[in-house]
N, C-alpha and C. Protein backbone atom coordinates (compact mmCIF):
# COMPACT_ATOMS: atom_id res chain seq x y z
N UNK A 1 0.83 -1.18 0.00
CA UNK A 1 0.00 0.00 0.00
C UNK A 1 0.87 1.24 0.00
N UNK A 2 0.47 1.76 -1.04
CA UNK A 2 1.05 3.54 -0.75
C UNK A 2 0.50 4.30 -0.23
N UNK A 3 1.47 5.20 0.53
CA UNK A 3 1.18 6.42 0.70
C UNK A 3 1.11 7.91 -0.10
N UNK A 4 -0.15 8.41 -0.60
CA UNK A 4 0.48 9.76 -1.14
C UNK A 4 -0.14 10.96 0.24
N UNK A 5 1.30 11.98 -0.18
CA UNK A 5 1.16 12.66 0.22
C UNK A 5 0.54 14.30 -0.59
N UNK A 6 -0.43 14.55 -0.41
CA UNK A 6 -0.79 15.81 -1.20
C UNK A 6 -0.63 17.63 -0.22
N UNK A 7 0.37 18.30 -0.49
CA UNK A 7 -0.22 19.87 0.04
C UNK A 7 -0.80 20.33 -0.99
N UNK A 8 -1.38 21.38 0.10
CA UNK A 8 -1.92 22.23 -0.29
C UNK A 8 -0.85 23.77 -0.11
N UNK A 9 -1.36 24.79 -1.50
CA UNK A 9 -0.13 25.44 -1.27
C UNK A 9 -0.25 26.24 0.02
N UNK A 10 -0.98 26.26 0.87
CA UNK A 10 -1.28 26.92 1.93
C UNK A 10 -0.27 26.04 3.03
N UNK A 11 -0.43 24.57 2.89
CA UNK A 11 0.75 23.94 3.62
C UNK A 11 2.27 23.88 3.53
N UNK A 12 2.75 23.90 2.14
CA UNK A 12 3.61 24.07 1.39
C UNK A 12 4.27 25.67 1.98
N UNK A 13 3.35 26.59 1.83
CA UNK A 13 4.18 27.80 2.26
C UNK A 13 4.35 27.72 3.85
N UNK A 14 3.39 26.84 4.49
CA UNK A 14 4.09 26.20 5.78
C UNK A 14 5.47 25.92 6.06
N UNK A 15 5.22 24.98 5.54
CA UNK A 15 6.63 23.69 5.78
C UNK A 15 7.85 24.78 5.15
N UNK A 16 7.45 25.88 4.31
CA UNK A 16 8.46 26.67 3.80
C UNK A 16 9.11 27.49 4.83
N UNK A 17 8.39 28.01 5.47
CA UNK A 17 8.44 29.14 6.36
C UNK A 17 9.31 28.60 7.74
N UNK A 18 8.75 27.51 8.11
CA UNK A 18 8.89 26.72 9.23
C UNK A 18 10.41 26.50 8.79
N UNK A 19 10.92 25.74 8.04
CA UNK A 19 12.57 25.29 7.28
C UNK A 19 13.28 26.83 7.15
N UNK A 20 12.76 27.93 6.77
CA UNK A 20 13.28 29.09 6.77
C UNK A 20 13.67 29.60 8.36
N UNK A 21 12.88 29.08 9.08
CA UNK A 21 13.19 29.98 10.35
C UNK A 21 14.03 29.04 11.15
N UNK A 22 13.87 27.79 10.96
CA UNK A 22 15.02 26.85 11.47
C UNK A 22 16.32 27.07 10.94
N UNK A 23 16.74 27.12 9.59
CA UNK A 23 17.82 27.42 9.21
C UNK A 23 18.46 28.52 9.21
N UNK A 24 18.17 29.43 9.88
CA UNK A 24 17.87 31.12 10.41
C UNK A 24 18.56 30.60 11.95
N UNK A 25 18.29 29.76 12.63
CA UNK A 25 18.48 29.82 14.07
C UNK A 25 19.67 29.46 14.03
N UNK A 26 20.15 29.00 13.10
CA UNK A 26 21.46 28.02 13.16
C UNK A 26 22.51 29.09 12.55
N UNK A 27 22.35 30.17 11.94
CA UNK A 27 23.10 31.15 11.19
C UNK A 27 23.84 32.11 12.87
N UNK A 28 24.93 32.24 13.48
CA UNK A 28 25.86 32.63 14.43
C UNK A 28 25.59 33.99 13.75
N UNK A 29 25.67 35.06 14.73
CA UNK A 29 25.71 36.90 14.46
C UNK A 29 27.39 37.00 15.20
N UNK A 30 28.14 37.99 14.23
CA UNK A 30 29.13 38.39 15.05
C UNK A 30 28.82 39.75 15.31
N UNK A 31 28.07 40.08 16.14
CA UNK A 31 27.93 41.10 16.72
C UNK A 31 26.74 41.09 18.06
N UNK A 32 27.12 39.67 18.71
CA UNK A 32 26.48 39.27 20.12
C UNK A 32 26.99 40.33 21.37
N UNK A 33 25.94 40.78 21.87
CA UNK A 33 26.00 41.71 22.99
C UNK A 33 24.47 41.78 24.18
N UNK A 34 24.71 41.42 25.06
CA UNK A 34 24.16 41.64 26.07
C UNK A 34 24.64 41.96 27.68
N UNK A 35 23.27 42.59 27.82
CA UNK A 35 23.56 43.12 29.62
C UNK A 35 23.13 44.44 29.68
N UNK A 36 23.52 45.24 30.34
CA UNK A 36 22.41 46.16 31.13
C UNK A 36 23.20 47.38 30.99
N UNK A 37 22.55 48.55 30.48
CA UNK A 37 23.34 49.69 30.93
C UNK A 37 22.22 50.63 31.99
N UNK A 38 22.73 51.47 32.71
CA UNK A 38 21.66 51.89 34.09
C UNK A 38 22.33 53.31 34.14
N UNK A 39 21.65 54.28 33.72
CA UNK A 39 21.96 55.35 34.17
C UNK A 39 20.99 56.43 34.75
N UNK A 40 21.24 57.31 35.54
CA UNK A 40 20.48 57.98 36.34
C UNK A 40 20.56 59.95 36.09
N UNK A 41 20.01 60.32 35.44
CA UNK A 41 20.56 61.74 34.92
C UNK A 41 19.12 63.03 35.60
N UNK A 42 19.50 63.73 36.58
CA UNK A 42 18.48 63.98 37.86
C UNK A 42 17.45 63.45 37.74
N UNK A 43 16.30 63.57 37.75
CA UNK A 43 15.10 62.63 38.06
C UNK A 43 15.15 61.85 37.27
N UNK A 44 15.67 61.65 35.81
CA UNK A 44 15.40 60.27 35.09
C UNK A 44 16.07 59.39 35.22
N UNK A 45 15.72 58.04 35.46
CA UNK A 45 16.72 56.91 35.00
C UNK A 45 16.41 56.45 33.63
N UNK A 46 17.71 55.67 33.29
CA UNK A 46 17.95 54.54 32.41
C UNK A 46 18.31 53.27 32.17
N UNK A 47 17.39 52.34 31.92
CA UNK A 47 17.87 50.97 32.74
C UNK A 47 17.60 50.80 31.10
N UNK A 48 18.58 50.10 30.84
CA UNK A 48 18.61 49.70 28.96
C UNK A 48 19.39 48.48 28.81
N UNK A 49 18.55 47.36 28.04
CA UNK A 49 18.75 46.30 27.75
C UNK A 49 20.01 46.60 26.63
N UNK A 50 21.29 45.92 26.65
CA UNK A 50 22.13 46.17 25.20
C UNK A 50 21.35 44.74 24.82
N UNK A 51 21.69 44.91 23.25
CA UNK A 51 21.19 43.76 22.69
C UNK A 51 22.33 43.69 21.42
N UNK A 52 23.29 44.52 21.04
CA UNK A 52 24.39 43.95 20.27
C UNK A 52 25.62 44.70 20.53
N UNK A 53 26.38 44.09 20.23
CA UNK A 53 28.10 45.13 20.45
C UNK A 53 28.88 44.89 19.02
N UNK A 54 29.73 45.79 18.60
CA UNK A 54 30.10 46.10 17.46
C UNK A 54 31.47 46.78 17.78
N UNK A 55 32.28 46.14 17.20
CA UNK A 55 34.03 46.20 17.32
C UNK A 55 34.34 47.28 15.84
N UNK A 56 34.88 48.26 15.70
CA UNK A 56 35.26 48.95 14.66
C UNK A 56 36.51 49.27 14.87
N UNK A 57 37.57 49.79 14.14
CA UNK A 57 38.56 50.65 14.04
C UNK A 57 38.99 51.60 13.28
N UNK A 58 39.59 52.90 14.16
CA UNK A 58 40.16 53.91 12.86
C UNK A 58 40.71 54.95 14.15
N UNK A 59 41.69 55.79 13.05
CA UNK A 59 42.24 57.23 13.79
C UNK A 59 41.71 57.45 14.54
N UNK A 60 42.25 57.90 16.15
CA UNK A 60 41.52 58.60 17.13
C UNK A 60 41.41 60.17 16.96
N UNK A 61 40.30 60.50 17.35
CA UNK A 61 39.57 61.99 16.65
C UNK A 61 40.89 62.89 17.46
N UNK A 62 41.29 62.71 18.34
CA UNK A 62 42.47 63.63 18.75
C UNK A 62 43.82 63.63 18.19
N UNK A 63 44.60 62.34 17.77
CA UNK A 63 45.50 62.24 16.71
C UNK A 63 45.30 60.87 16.01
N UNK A 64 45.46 61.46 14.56
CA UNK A 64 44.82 60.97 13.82
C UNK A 64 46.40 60.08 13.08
N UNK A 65 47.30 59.87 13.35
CA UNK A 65 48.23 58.93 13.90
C UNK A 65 48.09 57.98 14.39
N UNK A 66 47.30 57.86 15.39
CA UNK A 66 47.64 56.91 16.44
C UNK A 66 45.94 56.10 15.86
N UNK A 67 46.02 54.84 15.64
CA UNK A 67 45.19 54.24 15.49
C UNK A 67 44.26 53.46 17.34
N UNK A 68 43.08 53.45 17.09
CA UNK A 68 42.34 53.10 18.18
C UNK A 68 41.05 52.02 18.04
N UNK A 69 40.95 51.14 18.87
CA UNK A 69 39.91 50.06 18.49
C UNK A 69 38.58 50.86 19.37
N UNK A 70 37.47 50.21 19.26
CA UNK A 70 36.21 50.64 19.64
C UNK A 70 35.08 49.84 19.84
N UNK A 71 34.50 49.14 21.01
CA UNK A 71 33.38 49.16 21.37
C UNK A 71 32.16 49.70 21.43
N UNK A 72 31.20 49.39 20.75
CA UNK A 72 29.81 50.12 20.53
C UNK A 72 28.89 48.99 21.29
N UNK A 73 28.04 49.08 22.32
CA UNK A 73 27.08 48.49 22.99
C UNK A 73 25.64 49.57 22.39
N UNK A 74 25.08 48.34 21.97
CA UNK A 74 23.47 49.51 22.00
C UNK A 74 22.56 48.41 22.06
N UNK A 75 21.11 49.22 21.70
CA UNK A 75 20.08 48.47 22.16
C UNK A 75 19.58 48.19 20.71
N UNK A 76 19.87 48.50 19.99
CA UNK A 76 19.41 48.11 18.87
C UNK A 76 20.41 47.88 17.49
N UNK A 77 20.36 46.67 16.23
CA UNK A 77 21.09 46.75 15.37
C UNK A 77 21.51 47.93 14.59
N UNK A 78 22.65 47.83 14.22
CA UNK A 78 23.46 49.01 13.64
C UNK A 78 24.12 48.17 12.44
N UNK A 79 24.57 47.33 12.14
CA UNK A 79 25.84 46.90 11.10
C UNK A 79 24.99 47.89 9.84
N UNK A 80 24.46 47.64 9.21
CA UNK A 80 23.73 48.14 8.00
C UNK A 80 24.63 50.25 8.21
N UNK A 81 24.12 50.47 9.15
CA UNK A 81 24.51 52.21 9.57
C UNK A 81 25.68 52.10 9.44
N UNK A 82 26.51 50.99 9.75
CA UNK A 82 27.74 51.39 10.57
C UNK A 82 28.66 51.24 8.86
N UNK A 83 28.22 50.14 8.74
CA UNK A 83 28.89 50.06 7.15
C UNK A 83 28.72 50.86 6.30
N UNK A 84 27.78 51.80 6.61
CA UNK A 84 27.11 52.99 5.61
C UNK A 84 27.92 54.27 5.17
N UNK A 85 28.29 54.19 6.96
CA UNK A 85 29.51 55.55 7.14
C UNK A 85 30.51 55.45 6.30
N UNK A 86 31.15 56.65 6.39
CA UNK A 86 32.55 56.80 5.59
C UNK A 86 33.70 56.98 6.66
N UNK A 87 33.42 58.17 7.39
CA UNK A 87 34.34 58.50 8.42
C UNK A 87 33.64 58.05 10.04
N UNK A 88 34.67 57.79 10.70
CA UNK A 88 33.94 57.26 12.06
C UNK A 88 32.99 57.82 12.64
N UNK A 89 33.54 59.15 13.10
CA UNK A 89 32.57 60.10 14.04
C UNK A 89 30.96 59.71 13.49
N UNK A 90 31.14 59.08 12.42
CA UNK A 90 29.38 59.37 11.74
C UNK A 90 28.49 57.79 12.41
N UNK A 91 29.29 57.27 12.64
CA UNK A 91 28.68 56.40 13.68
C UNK A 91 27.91 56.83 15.06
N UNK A 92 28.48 57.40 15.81
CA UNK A 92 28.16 58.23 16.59
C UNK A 92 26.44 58.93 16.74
N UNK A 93 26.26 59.28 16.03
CA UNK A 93 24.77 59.76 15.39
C UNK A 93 23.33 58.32 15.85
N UNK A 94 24.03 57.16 15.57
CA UNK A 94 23.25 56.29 15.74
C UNK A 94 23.08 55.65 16.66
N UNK A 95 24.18 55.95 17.73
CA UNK A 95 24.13 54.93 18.95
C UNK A 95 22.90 55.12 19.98
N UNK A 96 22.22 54.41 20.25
CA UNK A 96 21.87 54.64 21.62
C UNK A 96 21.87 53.09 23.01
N UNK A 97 23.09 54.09 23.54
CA UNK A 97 23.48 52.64 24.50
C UNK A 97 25.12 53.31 25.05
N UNK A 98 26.39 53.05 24.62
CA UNK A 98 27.38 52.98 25.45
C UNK A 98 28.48 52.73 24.07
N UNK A 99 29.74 53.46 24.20
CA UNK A 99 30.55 53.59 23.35
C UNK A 99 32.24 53.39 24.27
N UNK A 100 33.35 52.61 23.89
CA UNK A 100 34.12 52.60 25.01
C UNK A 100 35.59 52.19 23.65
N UNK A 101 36.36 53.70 23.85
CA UNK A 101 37.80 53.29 23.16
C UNK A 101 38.78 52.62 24.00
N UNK A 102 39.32 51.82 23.29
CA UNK A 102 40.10 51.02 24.24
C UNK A 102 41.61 51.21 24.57
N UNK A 103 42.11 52.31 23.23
CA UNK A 103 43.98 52.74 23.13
C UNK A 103 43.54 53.86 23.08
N UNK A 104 42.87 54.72 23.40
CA UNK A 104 43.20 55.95 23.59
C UNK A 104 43.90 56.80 24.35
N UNK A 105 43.68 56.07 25.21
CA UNK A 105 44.30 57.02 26.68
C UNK A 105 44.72 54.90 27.78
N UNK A 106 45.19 55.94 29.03
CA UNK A 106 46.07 54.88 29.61
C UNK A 106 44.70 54.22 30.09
N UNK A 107 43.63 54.86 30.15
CA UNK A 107 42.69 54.17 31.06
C UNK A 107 41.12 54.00 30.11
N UNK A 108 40.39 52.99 30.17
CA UNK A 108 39.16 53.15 29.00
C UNK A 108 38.33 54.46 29.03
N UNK A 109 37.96 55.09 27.86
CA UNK A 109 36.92 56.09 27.86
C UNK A 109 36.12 55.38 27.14
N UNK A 110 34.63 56.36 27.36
CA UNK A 110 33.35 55.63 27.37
C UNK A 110 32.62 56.84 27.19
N UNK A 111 31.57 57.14 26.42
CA UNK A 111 30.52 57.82 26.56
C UNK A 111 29.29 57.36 26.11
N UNK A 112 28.40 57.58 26.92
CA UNK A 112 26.95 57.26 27.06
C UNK A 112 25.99 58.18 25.66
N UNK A 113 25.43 58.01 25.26
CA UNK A 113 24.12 58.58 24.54
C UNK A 113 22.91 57.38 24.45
N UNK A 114 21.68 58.70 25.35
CA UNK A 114 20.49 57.77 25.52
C UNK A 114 19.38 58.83 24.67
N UNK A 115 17.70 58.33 24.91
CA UNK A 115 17.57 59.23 24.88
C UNK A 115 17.34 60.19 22.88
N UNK A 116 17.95 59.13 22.09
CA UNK A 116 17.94 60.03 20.93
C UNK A 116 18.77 61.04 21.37
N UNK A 117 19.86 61.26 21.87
CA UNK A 117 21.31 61.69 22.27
C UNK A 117 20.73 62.71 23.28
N UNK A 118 20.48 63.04 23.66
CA UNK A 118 19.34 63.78 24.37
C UNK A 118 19.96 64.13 25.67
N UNK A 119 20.36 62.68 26.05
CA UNK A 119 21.51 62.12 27.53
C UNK A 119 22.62 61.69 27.00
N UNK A 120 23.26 62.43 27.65
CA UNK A 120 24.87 62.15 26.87
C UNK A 120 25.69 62.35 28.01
N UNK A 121 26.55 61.32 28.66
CA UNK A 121 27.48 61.51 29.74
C UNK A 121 28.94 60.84 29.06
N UNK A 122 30.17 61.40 29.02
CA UNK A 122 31.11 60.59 29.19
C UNK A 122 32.40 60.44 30.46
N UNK A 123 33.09 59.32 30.38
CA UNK A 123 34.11 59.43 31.79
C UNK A 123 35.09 57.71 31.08
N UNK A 124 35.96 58.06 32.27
CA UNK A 124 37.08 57.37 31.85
C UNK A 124 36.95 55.70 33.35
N UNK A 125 37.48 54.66 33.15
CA UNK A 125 37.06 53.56 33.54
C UNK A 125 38.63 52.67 33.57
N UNK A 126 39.04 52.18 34.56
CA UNK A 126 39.85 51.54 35.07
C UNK A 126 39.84 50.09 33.50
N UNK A 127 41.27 49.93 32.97
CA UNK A 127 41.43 49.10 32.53
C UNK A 127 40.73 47.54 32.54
N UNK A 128 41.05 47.47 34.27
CA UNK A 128 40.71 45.98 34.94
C UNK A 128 39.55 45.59 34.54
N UNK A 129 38.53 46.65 34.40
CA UNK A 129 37.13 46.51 34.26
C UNK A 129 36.94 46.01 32.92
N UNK A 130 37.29 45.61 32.00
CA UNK A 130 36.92 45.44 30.83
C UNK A 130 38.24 43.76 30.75
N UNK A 131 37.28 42.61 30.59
CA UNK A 131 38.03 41.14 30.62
C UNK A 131 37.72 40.62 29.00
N UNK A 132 38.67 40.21 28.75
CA UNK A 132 38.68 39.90 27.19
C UNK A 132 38.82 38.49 27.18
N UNK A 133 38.13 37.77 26.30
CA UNK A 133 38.69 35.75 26.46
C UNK A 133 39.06 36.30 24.85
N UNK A 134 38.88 36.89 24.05
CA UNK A 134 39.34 37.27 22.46
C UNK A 134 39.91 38.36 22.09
N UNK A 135 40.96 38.70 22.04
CA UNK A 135 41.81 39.66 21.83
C UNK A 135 42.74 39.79 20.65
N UNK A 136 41.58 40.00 19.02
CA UNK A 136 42.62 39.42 17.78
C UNK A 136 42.24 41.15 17.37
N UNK A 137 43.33 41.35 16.13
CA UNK A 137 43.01 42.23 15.45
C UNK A 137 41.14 42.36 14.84
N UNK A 138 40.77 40.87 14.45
CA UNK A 138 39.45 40.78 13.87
C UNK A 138 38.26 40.58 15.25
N UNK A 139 38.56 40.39 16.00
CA UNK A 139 37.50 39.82 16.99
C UNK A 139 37.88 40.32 18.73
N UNK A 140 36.65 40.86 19.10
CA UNK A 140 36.80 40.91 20.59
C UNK A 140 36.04 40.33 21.38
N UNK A 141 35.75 39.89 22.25
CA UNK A 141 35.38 38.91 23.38
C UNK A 141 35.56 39.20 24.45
N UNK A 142 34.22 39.06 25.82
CA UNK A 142 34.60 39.44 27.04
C UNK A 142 33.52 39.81 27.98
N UNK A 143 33.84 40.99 28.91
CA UNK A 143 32.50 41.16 29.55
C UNK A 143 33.35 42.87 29.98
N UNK A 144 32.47 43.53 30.20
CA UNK A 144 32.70 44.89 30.36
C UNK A 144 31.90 45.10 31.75
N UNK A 145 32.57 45.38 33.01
CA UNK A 145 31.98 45.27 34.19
C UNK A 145 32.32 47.00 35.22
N UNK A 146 31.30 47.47 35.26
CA UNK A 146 31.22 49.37 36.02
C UNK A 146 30.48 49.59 36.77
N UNK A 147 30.58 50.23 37.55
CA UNK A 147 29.66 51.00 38.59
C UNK A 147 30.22 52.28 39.03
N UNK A 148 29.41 53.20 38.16
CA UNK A 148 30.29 54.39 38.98
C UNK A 148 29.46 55.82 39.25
N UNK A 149 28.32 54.92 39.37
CA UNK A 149 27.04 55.69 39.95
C UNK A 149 26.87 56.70 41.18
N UNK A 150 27.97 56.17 41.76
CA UNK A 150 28.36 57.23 43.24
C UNK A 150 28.76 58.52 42.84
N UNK A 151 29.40 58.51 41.64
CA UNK A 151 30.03 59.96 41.01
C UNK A 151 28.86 60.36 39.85
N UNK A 152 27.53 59.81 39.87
CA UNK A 152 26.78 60.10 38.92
C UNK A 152 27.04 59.42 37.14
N UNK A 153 28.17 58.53 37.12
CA UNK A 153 28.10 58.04 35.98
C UNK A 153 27.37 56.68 36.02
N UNK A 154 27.40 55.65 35.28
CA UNK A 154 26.54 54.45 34.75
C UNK A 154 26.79 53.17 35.47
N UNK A 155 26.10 52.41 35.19
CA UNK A 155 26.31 50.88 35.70
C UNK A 155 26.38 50.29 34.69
N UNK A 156 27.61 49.94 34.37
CA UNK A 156 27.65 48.64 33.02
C UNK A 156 27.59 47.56 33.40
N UNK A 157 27.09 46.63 32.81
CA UNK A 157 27.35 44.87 32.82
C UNK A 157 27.15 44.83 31.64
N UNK A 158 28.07 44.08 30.57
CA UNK A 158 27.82 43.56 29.35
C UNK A 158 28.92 42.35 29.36
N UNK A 159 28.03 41.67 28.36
CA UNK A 159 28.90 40.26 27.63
C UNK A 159 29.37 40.84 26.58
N UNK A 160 30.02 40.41 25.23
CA UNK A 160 30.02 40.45 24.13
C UNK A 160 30.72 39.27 23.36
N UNK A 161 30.61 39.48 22.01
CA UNK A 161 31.20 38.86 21.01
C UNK A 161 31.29 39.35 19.75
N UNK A 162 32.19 39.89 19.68
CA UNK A 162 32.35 41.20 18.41
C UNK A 162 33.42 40.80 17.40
N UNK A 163 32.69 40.86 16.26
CA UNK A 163 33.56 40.54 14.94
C UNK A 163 33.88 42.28 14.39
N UNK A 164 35.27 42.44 13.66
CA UNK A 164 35.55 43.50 13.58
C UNK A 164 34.50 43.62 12.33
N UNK A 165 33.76 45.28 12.12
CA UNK A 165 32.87 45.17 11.26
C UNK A 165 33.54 45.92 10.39
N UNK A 166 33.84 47.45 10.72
CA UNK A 166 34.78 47.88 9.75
C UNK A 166 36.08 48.88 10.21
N UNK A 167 37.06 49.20 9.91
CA UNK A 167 38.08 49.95 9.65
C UNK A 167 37.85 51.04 9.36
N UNK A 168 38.09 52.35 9.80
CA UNK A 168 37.85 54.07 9.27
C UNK A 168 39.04 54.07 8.66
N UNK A 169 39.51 55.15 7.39
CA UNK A 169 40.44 55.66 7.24
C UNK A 169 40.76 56.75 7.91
N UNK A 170 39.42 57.52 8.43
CA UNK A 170 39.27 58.40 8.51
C UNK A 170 38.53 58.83 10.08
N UNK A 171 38.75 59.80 10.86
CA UNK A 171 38.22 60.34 12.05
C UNK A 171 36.67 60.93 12.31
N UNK A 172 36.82 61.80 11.38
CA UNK A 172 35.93 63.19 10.72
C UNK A 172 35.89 62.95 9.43
């Protein structure tokens, strides 16, 4: 005895959809980021889910010599923006979440924009605080750990997993 099997195209775009979103789950993002940014700016707070982090490099806007890597935490996707830009600073425009150079200076800087930039704090952050398990030219890895809410700046906790997305030539 056989079996036939008949769809209908109503099932068919089922079983389509269903195989599309499975093979979707299995596709890795290099630009995994989570954890919490918390900031408090007089009566408002900000308690903000990150949901991706994004590794870039180029000239630091102060000398444009000295090359600098970069952390971007936000709450929402960016690669599409970020690849869009030409010069770095134009990244900037899109963030909303937490930004942190890592060779700039002896100690990490970081600035905040929430808010539709609206809230904008920056400050500088003890090396120690930032643990790397991936430390390549192409890829960063780690957890970014702050509290420095006593002086009015933020509470970080983030994970990440950051594939380098792109290279600036340029600052400005």
């Amino acid at each position: 005895m056989k079996t036939h099997f008949r769809f209908r195209a109503a099932h068919l775009g089922l079983l389509l959809t269903a195989c599309t979103l499975l093979s979707l789950s299995f596709i890795t993002r290099s630009d995994v980021g989570k954890g919490k940014l918390v900031y408090k700016s007089g009566s408002k707070s900000f308690d903000m889910n990150i949901k991706s982090a994004y590794f870039i490099t180029g000239p630091d806007g102060f000398d444009s010599g000295k090359k600098i890597r970069r952390l971007i935490f936000n709450t929402s996707v960016l690669d599409d923006k970020i690849k869009s830009c030409s010069v770095m600073n134009c990244v900037d425009q899109y963030i909303e979440g937490l930004q942190v150079d890592l060779d700039a200076a002896p100690r990490l800087l970081y600035w905040i924009s929430l808010n539709n930039q609206l809230v904008q704090y920056s400050g500088t952050a003890q090396n120690e605080f930032l643990t790397l398990t991936a430390d390549t030219a192409d890829h960063l890895a780690g957890t970014l750990k702050f509290d420095q809410s006593a002086s009015g700046g933020p509470v970080v906790d983030v994970t990440f997993d950051a594939k380098l997305v792109k290279t600036f030539a340029k600052a400005r």
